[in-house]
C-alpha atoms as a PDB file:
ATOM      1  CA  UNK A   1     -12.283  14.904  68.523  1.00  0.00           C
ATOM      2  CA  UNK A   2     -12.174  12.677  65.935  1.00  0.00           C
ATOM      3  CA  UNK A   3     -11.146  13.091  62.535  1.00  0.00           C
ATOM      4  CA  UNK A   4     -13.133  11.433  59.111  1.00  0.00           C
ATOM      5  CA  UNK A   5     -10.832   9.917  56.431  1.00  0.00           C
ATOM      6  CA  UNK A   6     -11.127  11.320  53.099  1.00  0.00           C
ATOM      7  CA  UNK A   7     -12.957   9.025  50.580  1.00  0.00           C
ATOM      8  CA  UNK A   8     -12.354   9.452  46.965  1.00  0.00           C
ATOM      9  CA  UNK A   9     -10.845  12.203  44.356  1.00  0.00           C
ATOM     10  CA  UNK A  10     -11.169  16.076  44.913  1.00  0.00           C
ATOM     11  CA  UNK A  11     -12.207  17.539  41.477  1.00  0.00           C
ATOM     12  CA  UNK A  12      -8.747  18.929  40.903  1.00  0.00           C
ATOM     13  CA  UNK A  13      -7.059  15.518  40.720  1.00  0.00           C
ATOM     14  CA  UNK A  14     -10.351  14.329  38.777  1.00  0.00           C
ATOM     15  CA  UNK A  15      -9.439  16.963  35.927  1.00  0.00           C
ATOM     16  CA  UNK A  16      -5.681  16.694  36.444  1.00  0.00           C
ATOM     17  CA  UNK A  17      -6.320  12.658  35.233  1.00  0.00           C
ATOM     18  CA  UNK A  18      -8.583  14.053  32.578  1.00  0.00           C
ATOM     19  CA  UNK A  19      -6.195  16.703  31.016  1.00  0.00           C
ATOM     20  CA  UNK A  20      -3.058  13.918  31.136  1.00  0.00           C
ATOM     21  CA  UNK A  21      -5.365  11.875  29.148  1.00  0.00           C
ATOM     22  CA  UNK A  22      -6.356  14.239  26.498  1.00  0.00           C
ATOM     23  CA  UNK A  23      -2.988  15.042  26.145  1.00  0.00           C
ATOM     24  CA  UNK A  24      -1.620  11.269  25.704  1.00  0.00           C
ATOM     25  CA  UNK A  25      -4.559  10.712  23.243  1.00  0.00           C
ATOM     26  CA  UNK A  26      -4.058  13.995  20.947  1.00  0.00           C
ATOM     27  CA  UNK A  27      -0.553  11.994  20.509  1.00  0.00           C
ATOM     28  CA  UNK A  28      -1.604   8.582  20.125  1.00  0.00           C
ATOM     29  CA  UNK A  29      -4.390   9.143  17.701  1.00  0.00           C
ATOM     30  CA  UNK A  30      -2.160  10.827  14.774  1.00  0.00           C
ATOM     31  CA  UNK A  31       0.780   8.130  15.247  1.00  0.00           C
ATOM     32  CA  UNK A  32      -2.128   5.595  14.758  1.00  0.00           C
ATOM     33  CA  UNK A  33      -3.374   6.847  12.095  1.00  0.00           C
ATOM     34  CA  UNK A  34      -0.369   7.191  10.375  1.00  0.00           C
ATOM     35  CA  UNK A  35       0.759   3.452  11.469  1.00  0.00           C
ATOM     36  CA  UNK A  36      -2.780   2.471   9.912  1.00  0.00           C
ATOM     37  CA  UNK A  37      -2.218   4.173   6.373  1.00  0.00           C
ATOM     38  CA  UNK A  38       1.333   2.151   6.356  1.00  0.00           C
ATOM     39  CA  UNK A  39      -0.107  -0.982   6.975  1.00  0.00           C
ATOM     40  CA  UNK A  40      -3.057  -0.235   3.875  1.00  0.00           C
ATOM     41  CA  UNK A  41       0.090   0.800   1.693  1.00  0.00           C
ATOM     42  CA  UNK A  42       2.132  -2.154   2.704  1.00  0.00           C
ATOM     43  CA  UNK A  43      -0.620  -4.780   2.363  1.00  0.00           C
ATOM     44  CA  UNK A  44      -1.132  -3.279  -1.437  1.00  0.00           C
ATOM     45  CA  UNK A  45       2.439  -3.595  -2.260  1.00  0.00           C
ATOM     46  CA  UNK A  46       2.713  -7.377  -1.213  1.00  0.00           C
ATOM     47  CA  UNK A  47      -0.643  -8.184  -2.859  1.00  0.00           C
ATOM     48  CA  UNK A  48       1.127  -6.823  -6.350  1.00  0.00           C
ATOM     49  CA  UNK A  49       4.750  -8.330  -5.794  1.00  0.00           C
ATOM     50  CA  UNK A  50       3.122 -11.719  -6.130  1.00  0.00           C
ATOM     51  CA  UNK A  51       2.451 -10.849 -10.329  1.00  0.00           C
ATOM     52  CA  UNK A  52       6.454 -10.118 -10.268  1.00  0.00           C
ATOM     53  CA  UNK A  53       7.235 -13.901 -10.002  1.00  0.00           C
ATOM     54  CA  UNK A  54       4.517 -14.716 -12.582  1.00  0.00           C
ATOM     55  CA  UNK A  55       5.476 -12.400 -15.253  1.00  0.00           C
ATOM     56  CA  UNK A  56       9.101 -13.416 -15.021  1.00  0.00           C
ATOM     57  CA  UNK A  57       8.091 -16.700 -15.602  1.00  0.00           C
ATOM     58  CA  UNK A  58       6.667 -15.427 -18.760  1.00  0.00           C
ATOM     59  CA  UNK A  59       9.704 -13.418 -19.946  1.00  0.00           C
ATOM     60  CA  UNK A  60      11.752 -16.463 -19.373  1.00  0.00           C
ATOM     61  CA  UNK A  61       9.980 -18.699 -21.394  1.00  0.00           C
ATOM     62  CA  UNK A  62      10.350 -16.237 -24.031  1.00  0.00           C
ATOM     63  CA  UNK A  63       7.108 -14.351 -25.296  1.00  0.00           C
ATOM     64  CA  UNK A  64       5.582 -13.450 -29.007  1.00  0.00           C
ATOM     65  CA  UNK A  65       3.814  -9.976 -29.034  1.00  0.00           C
ATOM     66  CA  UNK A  66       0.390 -12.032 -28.186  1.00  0.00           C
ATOM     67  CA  UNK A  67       1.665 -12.915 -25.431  1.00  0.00           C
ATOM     68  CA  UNK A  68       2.521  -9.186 -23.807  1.00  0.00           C
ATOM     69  CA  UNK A  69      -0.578  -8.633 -25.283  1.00  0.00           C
ATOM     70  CA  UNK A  70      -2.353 -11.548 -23.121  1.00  0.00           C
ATOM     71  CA  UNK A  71      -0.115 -10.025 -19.966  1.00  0.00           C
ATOM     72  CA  UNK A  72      -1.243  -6.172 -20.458  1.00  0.00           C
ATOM     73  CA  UNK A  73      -4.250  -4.695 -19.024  1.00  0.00           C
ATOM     74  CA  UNK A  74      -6.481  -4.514 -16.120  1.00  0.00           C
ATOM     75  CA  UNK A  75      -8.893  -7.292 -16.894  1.00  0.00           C
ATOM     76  CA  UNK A  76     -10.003 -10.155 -15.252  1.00  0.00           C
ATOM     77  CA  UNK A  77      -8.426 -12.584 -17.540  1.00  0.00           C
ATOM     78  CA  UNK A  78      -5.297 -10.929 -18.001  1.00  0.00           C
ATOM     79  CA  UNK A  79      -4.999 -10.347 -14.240  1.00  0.00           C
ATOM     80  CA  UNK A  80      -5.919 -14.231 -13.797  1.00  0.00           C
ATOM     81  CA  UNK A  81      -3.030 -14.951 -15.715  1.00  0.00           C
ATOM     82  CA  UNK A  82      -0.554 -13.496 -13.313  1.00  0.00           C
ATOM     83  CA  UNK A  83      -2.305 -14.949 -10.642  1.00  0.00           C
ATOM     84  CA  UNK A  84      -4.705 -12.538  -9.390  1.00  0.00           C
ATOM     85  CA  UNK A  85      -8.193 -13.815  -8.728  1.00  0.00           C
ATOM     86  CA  UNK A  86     -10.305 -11.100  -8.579  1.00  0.00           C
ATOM     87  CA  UNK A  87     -10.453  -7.439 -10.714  1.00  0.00           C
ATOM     88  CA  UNK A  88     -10.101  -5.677  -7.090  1.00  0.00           C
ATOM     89  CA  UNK A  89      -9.438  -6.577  -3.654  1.00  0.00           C
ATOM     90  CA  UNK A  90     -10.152  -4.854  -0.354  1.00  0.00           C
ATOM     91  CA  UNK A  91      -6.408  -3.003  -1.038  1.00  0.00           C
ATOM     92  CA  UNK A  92      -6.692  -1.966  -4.682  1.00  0.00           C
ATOM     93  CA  UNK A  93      -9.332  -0.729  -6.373  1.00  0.00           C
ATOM     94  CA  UNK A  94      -7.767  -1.903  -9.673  1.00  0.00           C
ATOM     95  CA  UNK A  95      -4.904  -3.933 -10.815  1.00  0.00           C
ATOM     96  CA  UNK A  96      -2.954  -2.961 -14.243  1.00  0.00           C
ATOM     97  CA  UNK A  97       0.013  -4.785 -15.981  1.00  0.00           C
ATOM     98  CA  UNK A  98       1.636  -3.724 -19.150  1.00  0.00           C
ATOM     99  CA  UNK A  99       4.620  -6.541 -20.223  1.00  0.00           C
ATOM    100  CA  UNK A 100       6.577  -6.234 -23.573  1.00  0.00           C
ATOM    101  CA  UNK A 101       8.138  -8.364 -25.448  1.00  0.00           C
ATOM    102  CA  UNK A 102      11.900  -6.114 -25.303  1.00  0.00           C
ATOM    103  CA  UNK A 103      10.935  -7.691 -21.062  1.00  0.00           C
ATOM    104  CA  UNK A 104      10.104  -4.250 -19.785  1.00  0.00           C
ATOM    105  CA  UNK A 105       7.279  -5.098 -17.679  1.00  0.00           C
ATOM    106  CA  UNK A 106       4.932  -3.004 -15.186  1.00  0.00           C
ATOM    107  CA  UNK A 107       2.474  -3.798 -12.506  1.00  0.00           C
ATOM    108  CA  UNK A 108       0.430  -1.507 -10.410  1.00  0.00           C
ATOM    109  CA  UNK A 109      -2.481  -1.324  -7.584  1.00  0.00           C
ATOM    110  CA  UNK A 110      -4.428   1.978  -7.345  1.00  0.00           C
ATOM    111  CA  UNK A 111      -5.481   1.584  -3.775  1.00  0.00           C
ATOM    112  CA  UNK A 112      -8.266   1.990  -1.555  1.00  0.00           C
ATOM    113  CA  UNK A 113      -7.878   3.048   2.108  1.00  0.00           C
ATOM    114  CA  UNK A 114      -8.133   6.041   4.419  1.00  0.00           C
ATOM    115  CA  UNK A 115      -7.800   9.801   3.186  1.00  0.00           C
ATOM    116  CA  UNK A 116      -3.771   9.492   2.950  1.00  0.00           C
ATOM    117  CA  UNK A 117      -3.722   6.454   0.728  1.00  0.00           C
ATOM    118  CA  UNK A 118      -6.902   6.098  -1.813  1.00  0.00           C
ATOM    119  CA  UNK A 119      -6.356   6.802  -4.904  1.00  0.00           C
ATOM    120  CA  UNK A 120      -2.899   6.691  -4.800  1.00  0.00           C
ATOM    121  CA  UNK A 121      -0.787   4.080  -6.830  1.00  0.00           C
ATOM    122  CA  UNK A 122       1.549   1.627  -5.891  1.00  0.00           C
ATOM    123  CA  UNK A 123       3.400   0.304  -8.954  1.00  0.00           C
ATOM    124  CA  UNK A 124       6.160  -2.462 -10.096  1.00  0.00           C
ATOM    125  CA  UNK A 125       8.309  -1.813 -13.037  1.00  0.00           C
ATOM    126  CA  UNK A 126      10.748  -3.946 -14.146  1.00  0.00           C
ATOM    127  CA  UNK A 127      13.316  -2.836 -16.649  1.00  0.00           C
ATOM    128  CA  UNK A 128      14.306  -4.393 -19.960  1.00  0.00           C
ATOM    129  CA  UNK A 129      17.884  -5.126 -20.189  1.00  0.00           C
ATOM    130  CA  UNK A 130      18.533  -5.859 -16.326  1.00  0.00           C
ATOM    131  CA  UNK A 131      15.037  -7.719 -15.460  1.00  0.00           C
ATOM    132  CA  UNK A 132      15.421  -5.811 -12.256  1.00  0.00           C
ATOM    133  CA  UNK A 133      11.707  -4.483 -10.725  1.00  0.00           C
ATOM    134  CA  UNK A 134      11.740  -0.927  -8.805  1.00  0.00           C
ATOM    135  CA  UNK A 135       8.878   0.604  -6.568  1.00  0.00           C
ATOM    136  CA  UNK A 136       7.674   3.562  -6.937  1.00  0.00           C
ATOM    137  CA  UNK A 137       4.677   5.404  -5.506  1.00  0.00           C
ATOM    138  CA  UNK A 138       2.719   8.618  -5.167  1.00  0.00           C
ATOM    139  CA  UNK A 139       1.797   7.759  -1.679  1.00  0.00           C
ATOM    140  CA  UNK A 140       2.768  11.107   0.881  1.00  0.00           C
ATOM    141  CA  UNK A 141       6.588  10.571   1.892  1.00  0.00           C
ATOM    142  CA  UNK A 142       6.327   9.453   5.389  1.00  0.00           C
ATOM    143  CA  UNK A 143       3.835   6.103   4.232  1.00  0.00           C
ATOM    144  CA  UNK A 144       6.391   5.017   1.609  1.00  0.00           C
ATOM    145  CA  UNK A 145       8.146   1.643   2.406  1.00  0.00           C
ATOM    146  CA  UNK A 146      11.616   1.460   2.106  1.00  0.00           C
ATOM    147  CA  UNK A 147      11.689  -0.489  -1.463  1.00  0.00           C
ATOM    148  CA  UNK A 148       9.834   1.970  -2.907  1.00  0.00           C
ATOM    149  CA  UNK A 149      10.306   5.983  -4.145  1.00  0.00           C
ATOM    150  CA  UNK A 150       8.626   8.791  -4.157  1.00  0.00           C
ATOM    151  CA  UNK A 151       7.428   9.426  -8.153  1.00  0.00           C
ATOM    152  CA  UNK A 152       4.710  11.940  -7.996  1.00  0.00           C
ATOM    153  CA  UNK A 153       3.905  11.917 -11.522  1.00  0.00           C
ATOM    154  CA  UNK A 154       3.382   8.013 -11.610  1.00  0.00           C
ATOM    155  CA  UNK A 155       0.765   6.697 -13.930  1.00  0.00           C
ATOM    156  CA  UNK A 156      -0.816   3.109 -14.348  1.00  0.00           C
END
């Protein structure tokens, strides 16, 4: 007698490889997600810490109240000013900056992005008598980066 070879997957191991991969991809598609949302909050954080340079500059030329005035705001010229070229970018949906002349100082992006991040802001404040700048967002805990804070009742 002679025996046939078998040729191919029985349906068991057929599902078994289908239920391992459902499995693997009910994992993988939150972590993404999540590793997505970081990378939108990240990318609007480094598009505002450019403005941080310019409006030191400013303060360290020494400003007249015109001048915080010509720094404060969300509009084009202002933002041009600290070296923004656009009103809104494919991160933030607007841009504000409030400087005084004491050298308190504030920047902020009110981004765009998936369900976790729009909406949310991502702001730069610098404080008076130190100059030094501290990040703060209202971003869900686990999509902060590590210069920033959790401030949930952050305004621009």
């Amino acid at each position: 007698m002679k025996r046939s070879m078998q040729k191919g997957f029985t349906l068991i191991e057929l599902m078994i490889v289908v239920a391992i991969i459902g499995i693997l991809a009910a994992v993988a598609l939150p972590a993404y997600q999540d590793y997505t949302a970081k990378a939108q909050v990240t990318t609007a954080l480094a598009e505002i810490s450019g403005a941080k340079v310019n409006i030191d500059d400013k303060l360290g030329q020494g400003i007249i109240a015109a001048d915080a005035t010509a720094l404060s705001g969300n509009t084009l010229p202002v933002l041009d000013l600290l070296g923004f070229k656009a009103a809104t970018s494919s991160r933030c949906s607007a841009y504000t900056s409030a400087v005084a002349v004491t050298g308190a100082a504030s920047i902020s992006c009110t981004m765009k992005g998936g369900t976790d991040v729009d909406g949310t802001i991502i702001k730069w404040t610098r404080t008076a008598g130190t100059g030094v700048w501290a990040c703060t967002t209202n971003v869900i805990q686990k999509l902060i980066p590590k210069t920033c804070t959790l401030d949930a009742a952050i305004v621009v």
